[in-house]
Protein backbone atom coordinates (compact mmCIF):
# COMPACT_ATOMS: atom_id res chain seq x y z
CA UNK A 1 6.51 -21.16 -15.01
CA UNK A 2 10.50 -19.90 -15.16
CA UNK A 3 11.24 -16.72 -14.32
CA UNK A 4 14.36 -15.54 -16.37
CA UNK A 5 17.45 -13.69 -14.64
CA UNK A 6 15.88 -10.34 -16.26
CA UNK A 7 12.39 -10.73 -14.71
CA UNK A 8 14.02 -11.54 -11.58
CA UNK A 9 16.39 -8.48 -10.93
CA UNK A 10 12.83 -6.63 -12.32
CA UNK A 11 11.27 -7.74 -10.10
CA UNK A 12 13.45 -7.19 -7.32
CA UNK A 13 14.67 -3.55 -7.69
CA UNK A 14 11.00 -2.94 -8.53
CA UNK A 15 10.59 -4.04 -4.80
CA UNK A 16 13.75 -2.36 -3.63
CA UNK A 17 14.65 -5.91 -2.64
CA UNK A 18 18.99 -5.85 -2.57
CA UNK A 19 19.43 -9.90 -3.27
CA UNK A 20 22.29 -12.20 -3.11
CA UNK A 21 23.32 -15.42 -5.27
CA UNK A 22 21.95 -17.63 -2.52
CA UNK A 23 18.53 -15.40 -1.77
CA UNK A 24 17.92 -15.04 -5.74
CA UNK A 25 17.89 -18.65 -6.63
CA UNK A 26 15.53 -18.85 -3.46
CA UNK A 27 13.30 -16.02 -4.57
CA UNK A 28 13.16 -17.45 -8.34
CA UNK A 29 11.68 -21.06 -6.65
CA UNK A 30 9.02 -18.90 -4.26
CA UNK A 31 8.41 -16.66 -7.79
CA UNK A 32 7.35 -19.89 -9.72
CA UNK A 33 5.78 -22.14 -7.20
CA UNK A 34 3.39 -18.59 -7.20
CA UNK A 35 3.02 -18.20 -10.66
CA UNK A 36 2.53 -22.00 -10.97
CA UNK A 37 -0.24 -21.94 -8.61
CA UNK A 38 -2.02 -18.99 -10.45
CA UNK A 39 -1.56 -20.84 -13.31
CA UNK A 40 -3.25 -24.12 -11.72
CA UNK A 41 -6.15 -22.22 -10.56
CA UNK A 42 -7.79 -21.40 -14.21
CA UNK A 43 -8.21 -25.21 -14.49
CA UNK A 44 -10.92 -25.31 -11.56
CA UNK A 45 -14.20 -25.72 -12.53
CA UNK A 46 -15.81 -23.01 -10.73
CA UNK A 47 -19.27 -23.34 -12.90
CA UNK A 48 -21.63 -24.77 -10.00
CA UNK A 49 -20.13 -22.07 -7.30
CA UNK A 50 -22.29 -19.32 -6.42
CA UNK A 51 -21.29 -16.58 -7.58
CA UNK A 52 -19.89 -14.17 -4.96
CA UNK A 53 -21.33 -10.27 -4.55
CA UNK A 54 -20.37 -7.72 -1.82
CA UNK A 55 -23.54 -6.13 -0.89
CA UNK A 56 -23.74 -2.37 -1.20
CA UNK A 57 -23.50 0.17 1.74
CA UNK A 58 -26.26 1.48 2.70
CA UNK A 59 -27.22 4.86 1.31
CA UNK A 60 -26.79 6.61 4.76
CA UNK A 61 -24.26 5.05 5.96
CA UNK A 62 -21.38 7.59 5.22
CA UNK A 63 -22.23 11.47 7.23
CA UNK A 64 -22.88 14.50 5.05
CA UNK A 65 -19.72 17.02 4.37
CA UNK A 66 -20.43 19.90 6.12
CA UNK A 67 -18.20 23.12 5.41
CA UNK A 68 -17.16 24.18 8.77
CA UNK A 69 -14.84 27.19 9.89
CA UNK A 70 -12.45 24.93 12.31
CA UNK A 71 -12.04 24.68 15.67
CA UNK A 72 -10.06 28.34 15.58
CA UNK A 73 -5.86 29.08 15.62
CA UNK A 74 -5.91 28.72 19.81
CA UNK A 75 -7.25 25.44 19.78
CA UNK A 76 -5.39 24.03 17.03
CA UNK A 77 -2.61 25.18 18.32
CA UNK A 78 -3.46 24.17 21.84
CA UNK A 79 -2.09 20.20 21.58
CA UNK A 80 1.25 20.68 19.42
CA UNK A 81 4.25 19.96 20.93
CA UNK A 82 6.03 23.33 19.85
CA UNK A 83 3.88 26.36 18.66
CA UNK A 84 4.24 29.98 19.03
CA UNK A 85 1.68 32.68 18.05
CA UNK A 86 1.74 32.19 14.55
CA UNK A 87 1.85 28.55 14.25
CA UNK A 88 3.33 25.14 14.53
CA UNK A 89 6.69 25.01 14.86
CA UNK A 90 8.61 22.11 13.02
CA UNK A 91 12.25 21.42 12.35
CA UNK A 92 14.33 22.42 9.32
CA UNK A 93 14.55 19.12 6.91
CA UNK A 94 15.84 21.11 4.32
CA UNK A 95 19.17 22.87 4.38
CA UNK A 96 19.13 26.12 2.31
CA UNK A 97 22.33 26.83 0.67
């Protein structure tokens, strides 16, 4: 399948991917031998496989949510790398003008 210039650049801001001349023509060849293969695999006969099922989970396999109060302020607080009495205490990431 070809992938036009359009669908390419698409595709590759889409994955934030900044390309040059050389790596595009390289990417458009990996892009088609993919689609190409895709393509190929609608012409297997797949009509004497067995079909394939993931069984369920088991109905207690997962723990009941249980509302719970927390461990309390002291103990969360207890671990952190910088805390005072009121809380964690982070950096400023956002300058205030």
């Amino acid at each position: 399948m070809k992938i036009t210039n359009r669908e390419l650049m698409r595709t590759a801001g889409l994955a934030a991917l900044h390309l040059s001349e050389e790596e595009m023509e390289g990417a458009r060849s990996d892009l088609e031998k993919m689609l190409d293969l895709a393509e190929g695999m609608h012409s297997i006969d797949t009509k004497d496989c067995a079909s394939f099922d993931i069984p369920p989970l088991p109905v207690s396999a997962l723990r009941e949510d249980v509302v719970q109060n927390g461990s309390g302020k002291a103990a969360a607080l207890k671990n952190a790398p910088y805390a005072n009495e009121d809380g964690f205490i982070v950096p400023k990431t956002i300058a205030m003008e």
